[in-house]
N, C-alpha and C. Protein backbone atom coordinates (compact mmCIF):
# COMPACT_ATOMS: atom_id res chain seq x y z
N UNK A 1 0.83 -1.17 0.00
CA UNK A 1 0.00 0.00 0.00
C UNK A 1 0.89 1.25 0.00
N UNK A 2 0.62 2.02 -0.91
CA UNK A 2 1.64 3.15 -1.17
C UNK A 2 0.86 4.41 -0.43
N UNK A 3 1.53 5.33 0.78
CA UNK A 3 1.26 6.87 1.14
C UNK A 3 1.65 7.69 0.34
N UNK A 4 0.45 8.52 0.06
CA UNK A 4 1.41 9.78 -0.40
C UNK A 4 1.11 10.77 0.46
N UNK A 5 2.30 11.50 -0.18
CA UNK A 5 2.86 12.47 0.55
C UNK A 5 2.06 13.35 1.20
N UNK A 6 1.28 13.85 0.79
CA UNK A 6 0.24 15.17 1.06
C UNK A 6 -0.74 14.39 2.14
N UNK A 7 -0.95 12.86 2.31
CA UNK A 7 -1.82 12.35 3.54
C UNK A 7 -0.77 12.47 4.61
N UNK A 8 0.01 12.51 4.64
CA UNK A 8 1.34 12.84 5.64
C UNK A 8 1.58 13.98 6.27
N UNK A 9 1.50 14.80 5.25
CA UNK A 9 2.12 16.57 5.38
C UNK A 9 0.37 16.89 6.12
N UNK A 10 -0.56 16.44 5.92
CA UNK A 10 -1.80 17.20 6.25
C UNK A 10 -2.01 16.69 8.30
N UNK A 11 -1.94 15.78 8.69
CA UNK A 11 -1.92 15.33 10.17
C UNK A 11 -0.72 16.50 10.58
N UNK A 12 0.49 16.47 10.16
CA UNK A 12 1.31 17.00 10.75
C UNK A 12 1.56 18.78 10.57
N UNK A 13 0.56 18.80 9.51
CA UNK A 13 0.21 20.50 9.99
C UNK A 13 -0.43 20.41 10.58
N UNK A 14 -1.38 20.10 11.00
CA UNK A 14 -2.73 20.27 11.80
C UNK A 14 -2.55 20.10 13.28
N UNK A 15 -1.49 18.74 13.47
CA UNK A 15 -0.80 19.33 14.71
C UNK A 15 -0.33 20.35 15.29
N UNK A 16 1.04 20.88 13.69
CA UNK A 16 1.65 21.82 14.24
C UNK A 16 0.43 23.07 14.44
N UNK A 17 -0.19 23.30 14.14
CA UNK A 17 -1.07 24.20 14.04
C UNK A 17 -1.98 24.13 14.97
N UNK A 18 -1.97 23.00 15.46
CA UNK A 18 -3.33 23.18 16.63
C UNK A 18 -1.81 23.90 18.09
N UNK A 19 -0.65 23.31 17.85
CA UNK A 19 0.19 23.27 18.99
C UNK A 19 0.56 24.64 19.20
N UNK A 20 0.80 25.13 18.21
CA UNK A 20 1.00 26.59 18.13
C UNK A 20 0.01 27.77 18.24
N UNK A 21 -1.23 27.60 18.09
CA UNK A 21 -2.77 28.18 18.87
C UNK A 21 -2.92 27.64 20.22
N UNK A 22 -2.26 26.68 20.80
CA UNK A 22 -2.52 26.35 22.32
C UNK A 22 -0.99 27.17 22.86
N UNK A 23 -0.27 27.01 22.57
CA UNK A 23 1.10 28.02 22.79
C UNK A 23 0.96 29.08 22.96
N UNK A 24 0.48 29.80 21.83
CA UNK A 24 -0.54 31.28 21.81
C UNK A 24 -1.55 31.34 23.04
N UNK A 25 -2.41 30.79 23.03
CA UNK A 25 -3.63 30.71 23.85
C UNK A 25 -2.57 30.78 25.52
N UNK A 26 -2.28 30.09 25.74
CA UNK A 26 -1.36 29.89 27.07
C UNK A 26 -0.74 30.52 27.36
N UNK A 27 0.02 31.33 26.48
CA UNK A 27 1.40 31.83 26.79
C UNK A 27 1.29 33.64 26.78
N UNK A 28 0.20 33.97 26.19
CA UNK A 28 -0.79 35.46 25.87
C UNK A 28 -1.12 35.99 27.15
N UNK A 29 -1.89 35.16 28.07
CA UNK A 29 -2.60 35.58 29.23
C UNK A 29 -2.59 34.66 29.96
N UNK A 30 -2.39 34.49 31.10
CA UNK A 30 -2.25 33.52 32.26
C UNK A 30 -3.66 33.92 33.14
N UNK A 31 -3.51 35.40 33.03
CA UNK A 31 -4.34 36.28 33.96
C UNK A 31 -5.62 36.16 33.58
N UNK A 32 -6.57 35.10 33.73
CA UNK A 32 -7.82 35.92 33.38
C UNK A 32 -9.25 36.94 34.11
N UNK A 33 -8.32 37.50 34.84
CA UNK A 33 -9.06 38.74 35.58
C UNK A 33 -10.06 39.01 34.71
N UNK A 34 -9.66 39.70 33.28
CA UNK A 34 -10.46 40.62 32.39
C UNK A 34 -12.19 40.28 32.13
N UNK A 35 -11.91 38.65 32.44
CA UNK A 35 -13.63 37.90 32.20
C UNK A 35 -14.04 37.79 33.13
N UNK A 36 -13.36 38.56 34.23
CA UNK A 36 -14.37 38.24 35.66
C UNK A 36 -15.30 39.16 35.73
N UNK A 37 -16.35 38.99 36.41
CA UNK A 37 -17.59 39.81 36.20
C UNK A 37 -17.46 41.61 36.72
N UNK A 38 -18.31 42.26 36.05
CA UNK A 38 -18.06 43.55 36.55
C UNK A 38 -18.00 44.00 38.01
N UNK A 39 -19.19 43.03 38.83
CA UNK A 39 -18.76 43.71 39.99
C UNK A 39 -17.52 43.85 40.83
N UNK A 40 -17.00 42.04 40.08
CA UNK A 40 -15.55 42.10 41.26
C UNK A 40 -14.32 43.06 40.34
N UNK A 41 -14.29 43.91 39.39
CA UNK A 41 -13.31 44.59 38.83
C UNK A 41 -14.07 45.99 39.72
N UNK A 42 -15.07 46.17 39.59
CA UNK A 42 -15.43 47.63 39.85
C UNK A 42 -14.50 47.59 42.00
N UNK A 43 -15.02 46.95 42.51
CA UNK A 43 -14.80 46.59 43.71
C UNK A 43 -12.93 46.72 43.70
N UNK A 44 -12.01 46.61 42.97
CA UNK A 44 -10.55 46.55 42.97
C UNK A 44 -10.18 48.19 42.72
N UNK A 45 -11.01 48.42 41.94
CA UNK A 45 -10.69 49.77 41.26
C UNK A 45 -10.62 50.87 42.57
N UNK A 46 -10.16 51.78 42.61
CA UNK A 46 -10.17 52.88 43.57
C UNK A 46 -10.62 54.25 42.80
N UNK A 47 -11.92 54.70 43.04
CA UNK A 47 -12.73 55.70 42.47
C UNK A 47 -12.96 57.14 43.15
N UNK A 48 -12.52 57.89 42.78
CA UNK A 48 -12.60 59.22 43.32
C UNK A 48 -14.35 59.83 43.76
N UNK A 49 -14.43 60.10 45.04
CA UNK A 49 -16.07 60.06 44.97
C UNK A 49 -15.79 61.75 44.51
N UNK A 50 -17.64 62.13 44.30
CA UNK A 50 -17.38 63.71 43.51
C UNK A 50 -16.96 64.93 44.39
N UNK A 51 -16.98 64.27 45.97
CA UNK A 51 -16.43 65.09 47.02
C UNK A 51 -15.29 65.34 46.99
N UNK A 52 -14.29 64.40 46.48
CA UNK A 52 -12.62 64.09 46.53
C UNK A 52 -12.40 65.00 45.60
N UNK A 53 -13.24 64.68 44.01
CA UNK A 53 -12.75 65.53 43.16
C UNK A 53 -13.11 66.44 43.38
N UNK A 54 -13.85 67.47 43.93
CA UNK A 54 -14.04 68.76 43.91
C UNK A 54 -13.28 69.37 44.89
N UNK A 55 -13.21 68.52 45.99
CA UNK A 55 -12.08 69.16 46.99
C UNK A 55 -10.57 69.62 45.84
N UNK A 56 -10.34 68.70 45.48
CA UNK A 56 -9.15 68.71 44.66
C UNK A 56 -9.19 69.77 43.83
N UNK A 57 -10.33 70.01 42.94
CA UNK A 57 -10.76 71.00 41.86
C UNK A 57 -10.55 72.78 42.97
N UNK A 58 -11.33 72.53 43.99
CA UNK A 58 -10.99 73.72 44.86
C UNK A 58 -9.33 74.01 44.74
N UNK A 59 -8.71 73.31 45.19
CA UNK A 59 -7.53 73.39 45.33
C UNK A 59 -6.66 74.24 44.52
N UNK A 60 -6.88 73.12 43.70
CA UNK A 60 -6.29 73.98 41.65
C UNK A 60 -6.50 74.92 41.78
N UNK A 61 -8.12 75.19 41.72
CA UNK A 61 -8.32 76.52 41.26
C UNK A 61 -8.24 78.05 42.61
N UNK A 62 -7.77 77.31 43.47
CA UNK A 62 -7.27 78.82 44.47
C UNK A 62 -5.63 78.67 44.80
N UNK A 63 -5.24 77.65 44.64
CA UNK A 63 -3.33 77.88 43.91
C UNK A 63 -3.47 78.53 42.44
N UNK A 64 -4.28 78.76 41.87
CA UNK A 64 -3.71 79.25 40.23
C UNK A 64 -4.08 80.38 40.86
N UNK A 65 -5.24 80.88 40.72
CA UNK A 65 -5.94 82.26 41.13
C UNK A 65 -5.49 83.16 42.13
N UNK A 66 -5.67 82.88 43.28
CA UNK A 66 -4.79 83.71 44.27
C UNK A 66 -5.66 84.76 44.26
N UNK A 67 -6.64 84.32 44.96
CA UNK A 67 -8.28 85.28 45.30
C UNK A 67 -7.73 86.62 46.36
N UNK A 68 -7.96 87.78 45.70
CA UNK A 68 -8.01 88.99 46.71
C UNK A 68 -9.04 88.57 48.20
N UNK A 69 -9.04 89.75 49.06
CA UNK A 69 -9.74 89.23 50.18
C UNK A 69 -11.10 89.52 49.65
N UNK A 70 -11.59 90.61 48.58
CA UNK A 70 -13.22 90.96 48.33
C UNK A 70 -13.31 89.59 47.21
N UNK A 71 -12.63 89.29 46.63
CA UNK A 71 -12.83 87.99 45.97
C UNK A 71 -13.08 86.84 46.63
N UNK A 72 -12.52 86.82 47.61
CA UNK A 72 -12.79 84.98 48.49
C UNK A 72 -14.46 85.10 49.34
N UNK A 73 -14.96 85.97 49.58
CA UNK A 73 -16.29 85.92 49.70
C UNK A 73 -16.87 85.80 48.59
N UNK A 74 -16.58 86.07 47.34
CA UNK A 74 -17.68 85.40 46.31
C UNK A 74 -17.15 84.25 46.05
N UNK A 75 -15.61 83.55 46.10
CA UNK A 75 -15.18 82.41 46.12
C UNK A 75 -16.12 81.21 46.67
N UNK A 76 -16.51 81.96 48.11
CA UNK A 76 -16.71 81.24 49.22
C UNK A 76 -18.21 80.62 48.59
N UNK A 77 -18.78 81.60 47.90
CA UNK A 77 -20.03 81.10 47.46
C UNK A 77 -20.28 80.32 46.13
N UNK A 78 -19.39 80.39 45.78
CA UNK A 78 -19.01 79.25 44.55
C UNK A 78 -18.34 77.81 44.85
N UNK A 79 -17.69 78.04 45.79
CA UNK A 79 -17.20 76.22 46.50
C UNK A 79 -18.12 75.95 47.36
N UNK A 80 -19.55 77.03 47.71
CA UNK A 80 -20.33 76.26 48.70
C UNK A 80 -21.56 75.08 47.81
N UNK A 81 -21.59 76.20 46.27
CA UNK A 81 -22.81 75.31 45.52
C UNK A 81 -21.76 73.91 44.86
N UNK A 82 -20.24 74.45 44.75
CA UNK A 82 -19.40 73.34 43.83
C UNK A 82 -19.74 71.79 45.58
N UNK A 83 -19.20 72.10 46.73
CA UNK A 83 -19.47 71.06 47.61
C UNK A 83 -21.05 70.56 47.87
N UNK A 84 -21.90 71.52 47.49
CA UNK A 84 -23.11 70.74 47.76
C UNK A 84 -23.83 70.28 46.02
N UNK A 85 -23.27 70.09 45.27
CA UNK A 85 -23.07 69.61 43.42
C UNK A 85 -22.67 68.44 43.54
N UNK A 86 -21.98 68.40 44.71
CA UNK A 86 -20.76 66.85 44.56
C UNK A 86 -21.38 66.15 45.63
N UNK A 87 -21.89 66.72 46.77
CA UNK A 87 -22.82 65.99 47.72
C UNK A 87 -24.09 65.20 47.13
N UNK A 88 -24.55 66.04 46.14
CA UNK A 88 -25.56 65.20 45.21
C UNK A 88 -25.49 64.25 44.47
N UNK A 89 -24.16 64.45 43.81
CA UNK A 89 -23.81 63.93 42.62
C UNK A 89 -23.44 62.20 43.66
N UNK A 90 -22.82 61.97 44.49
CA UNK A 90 -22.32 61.13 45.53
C UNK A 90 -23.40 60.45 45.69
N UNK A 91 -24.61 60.92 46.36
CA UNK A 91 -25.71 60.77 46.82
C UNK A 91 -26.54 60.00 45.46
N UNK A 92 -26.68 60.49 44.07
CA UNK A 92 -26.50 60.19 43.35
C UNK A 92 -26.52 58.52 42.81
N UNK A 93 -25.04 58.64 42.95
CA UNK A 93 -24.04 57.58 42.59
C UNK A 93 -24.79 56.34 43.43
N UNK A 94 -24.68 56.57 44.45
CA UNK A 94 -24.80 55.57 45.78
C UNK A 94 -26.07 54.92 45.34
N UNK A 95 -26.92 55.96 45.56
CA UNK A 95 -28.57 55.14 44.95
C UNK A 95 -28.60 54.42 43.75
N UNK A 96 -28.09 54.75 42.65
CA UNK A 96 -27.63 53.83 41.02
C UNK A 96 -27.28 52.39 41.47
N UNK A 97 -25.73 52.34 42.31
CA UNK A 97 -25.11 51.53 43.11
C UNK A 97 -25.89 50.44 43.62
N UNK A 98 -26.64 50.78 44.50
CA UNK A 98 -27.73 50.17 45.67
C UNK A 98 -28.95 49.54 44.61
N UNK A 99 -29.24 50.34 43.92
CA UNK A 99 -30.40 49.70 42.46
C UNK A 99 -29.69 48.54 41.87
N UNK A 100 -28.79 49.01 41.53
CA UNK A 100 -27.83 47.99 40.87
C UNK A 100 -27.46 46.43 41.76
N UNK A 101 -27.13 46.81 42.52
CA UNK A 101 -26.94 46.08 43.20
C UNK A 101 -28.04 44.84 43.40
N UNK A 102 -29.24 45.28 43.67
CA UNK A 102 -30.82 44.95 43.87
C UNK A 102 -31.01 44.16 42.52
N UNK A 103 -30.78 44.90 41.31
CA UNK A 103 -30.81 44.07 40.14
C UNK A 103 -29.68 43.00 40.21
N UNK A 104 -28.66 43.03 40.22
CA UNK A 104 -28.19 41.80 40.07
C UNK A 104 -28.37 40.78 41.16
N UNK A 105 -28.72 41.14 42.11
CA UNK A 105 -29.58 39.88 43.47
C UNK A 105 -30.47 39.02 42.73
N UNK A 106 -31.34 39.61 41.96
CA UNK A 106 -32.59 39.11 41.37
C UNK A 106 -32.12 39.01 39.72
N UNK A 107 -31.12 38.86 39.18
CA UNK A 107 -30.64 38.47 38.31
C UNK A 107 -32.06 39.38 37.04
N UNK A 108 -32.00 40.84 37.34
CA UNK A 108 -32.78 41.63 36.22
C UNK A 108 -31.73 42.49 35.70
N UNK A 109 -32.30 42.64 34.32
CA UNK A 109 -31.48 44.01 33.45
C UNK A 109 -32.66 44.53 33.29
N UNK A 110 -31.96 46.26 32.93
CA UNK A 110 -32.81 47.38 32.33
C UNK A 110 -32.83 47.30 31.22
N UNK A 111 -34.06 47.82 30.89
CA UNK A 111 -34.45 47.54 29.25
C UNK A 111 -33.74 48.91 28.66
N UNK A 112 -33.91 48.90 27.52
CA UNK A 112 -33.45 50.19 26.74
C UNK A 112 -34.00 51.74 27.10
N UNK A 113 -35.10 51.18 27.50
CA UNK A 113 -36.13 52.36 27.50
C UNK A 113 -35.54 52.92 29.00
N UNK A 114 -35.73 52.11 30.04
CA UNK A 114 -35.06 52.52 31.41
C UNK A 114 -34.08 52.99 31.30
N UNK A 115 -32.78 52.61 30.65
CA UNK A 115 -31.82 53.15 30.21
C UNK A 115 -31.48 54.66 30.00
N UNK A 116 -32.40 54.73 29.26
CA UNK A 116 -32.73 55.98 28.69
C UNK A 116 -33.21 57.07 29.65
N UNK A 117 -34.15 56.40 30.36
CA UNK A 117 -34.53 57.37 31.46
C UNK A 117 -33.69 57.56 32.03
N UNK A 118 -33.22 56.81 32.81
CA UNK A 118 -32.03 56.69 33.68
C UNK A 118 -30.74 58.24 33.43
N UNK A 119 -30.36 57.62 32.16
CA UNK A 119 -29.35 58.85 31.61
C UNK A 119 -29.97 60.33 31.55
N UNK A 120 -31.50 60.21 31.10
CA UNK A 120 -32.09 61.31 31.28
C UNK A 120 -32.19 62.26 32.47
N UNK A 121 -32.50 61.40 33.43
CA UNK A 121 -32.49 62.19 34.31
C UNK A 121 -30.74 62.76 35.11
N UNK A 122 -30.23 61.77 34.54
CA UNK A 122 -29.14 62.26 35.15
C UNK A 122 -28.33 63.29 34.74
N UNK A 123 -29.17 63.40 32.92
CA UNK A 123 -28.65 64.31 32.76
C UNK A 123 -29.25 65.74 32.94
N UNK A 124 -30.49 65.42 33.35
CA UNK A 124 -31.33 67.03 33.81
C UNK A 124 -30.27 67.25 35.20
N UNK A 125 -29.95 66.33 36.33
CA UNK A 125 -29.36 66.77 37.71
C UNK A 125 -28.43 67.51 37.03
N UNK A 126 -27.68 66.69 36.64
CA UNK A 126 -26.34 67.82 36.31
C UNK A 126 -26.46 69.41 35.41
N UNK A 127 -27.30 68.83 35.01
CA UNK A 127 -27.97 70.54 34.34
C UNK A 127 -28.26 71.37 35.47
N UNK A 128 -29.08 70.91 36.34
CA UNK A 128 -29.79 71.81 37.15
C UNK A 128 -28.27 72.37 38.45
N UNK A 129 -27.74 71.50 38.38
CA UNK A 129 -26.56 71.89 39.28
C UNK A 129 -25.30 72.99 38.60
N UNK A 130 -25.27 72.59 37.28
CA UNK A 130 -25.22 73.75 36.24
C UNK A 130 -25.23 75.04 36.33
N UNK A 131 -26.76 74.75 36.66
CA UNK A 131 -27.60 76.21 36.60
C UNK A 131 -27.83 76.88 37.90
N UNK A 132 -27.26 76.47 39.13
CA UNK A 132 -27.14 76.59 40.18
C UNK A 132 -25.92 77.39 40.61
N UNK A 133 -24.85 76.66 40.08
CA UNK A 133 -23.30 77.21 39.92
C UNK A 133 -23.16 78.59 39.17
N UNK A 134 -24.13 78.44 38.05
CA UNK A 134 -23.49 79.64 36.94
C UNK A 134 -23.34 80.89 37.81
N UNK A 135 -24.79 81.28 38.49
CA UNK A 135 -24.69 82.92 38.79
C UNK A 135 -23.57 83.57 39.92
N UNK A 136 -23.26 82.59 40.84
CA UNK A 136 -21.86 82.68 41.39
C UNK A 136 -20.72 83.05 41.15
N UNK A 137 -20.52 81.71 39.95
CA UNK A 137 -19.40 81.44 39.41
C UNK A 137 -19.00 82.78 38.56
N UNK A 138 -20.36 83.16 37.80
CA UNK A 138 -20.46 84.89 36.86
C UNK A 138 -20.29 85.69 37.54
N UNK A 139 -20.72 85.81 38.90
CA UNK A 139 -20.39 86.77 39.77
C UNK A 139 -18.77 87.13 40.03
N UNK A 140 -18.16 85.88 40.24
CA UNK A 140 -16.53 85.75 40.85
C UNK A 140 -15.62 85.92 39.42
N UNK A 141 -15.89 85.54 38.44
CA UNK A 141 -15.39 86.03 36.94
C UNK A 141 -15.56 87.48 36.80
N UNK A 142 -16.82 88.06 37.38
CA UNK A 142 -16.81 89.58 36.84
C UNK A 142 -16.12 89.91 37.62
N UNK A 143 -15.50 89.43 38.81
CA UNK A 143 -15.03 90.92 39.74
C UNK A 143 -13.22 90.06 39.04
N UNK A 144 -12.81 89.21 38.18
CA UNK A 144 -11.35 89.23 38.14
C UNK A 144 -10.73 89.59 37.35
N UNK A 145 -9.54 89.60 37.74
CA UNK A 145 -8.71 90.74 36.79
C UNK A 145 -8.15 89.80 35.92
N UNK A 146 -7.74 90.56 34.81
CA UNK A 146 -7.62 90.15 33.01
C UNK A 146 -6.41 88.97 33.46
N UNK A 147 -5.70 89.24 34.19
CA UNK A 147 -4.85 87.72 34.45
C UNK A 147 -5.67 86.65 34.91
N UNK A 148 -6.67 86.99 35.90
CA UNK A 148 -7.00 85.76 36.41
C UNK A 148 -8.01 85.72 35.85
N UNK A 149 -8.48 86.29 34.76
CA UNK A 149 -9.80 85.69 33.91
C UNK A 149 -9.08 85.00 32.69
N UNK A 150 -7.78 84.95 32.41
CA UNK A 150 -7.26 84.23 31.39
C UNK A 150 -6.80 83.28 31.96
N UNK A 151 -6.26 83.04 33.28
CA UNK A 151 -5.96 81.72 33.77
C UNK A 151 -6.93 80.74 34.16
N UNK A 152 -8.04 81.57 33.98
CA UNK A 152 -9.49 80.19 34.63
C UNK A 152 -9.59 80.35 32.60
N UNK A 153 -9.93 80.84 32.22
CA UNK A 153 -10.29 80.49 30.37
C UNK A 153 -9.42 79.52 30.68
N UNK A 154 -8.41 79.67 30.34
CA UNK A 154 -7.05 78.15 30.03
C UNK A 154 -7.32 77.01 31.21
N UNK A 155 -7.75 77.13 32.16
CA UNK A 155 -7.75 76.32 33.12
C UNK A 155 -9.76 75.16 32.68
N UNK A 156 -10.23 75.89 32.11
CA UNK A 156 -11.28 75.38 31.68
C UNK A 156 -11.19 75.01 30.37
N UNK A 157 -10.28 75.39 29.98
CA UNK A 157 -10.06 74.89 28.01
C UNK A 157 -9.08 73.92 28.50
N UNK A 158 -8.47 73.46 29.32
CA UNK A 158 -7.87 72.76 29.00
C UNK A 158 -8.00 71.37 29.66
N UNK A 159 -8.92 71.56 30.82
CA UNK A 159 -9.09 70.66 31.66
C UNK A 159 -8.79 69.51 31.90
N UNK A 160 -9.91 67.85 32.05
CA UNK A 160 -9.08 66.60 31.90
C UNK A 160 -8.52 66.23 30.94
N UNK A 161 -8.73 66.57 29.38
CA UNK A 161 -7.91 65.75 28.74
C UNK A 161 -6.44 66.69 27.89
N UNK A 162 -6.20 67.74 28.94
CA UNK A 162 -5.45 68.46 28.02
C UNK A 162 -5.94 69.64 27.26
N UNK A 163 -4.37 70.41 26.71
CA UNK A 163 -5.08 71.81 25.75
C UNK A 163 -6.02 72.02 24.87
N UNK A 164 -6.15 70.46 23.96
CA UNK A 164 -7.13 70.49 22.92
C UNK A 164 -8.61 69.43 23.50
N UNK A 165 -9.09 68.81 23.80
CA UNK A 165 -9.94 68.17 24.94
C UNK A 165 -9.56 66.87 24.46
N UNK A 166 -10.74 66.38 24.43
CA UNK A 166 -10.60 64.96 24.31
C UNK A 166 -10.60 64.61 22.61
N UNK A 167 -10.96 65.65 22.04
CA UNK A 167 -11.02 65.32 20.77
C UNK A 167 -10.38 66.05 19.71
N UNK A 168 -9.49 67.23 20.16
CA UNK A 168 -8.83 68.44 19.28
C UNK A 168 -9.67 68.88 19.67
N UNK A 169 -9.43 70.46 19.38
CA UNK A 169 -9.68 71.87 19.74
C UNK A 169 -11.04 71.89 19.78
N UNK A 170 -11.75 71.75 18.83
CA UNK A 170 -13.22 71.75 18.80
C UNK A 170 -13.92 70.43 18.87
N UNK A 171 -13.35 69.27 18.94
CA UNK A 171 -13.51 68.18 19.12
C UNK A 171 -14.20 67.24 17.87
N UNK A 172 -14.30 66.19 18.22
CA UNK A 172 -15.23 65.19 16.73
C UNK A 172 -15.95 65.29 16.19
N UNK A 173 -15.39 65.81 14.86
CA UNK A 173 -16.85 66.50 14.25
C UNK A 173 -16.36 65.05 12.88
């Protein structure tokens, strides 16, 4: 009985080929953290609550500025609506959290439509906290001087992601 060649060569690629996708497969990731479920990654992570960041945001922005003394009373009233923005926003968070939480006990998802609400409203809070901040914040801009109204412009143009934002200058169009 005569082999040929090509019934030969075909087993022994297929080895080499399965051996070298398990090599790959093995040798790529040991770790498989990445498929573990969201809650136990969220739980590792260390998250700034909106209190931390705004404390912090205070900070920045009265080391850059360097508030006269008739300025830090309107200051004072602009870090009082920025700490009670972030008290909400926290407050917020926590309740999402606690829902969430409740849903995955009982093994439910939100439909699209909830979804939707959901973002909706969250995005009216932050509006309304917005609109809470502005007349302050307009107040403490009108009384500063042409340096320190160009160092909060740049300090707001340039914010988390840098001089141009997250997307270039005017962003993704």
């Amino acid at each position: 009985m005569k082999v040929k060649a090509n019934q030969v060569t075909f087993p022994a690629t297929l080895v080499l080929a399965m051996t070298v996708i398990l090599f790959i497969i093995v040798s790529v990731n040991t770790n498989l953290s990445y498929a573990a479920p969201a809650s136990k990654k969220a739980s590792a992570m260390v998250r700034k609550t909106a209190v931390e960041y705004t404390e912090s945001q205070i900070k920045q922005l009265e080391s850059a500025l360097k508030f006269t003394d008739s300025q830090k009373v309107l200051w004072n009233d602009v870090t009082r609506v920025m700490r009670e923005n972030a008290k909400e926003t926290d407050a917020r968070h926590e309740a999402r959290a606690k829902a969430r939480a409740e849903r995955v006990e009982k093994n439910m998802h939100r439909s699209a439509v909830e979804r939707i609400k959901v973002h909706t409203e969250n995005t009216e809070a932050y509006l309304a906290q917005m609109k809470k901040l502005l007349p302050p914040f307009e107040a403490l801009y009108n009384s500063m001087s042409d340096q320190q109204k160009t160092i909060t412009d740049l300090l707001f143009e340039t914010g988390k992601y840098g001089k141009h934002g997250r997307h270039g200058r005017y962003g993704k169009r």
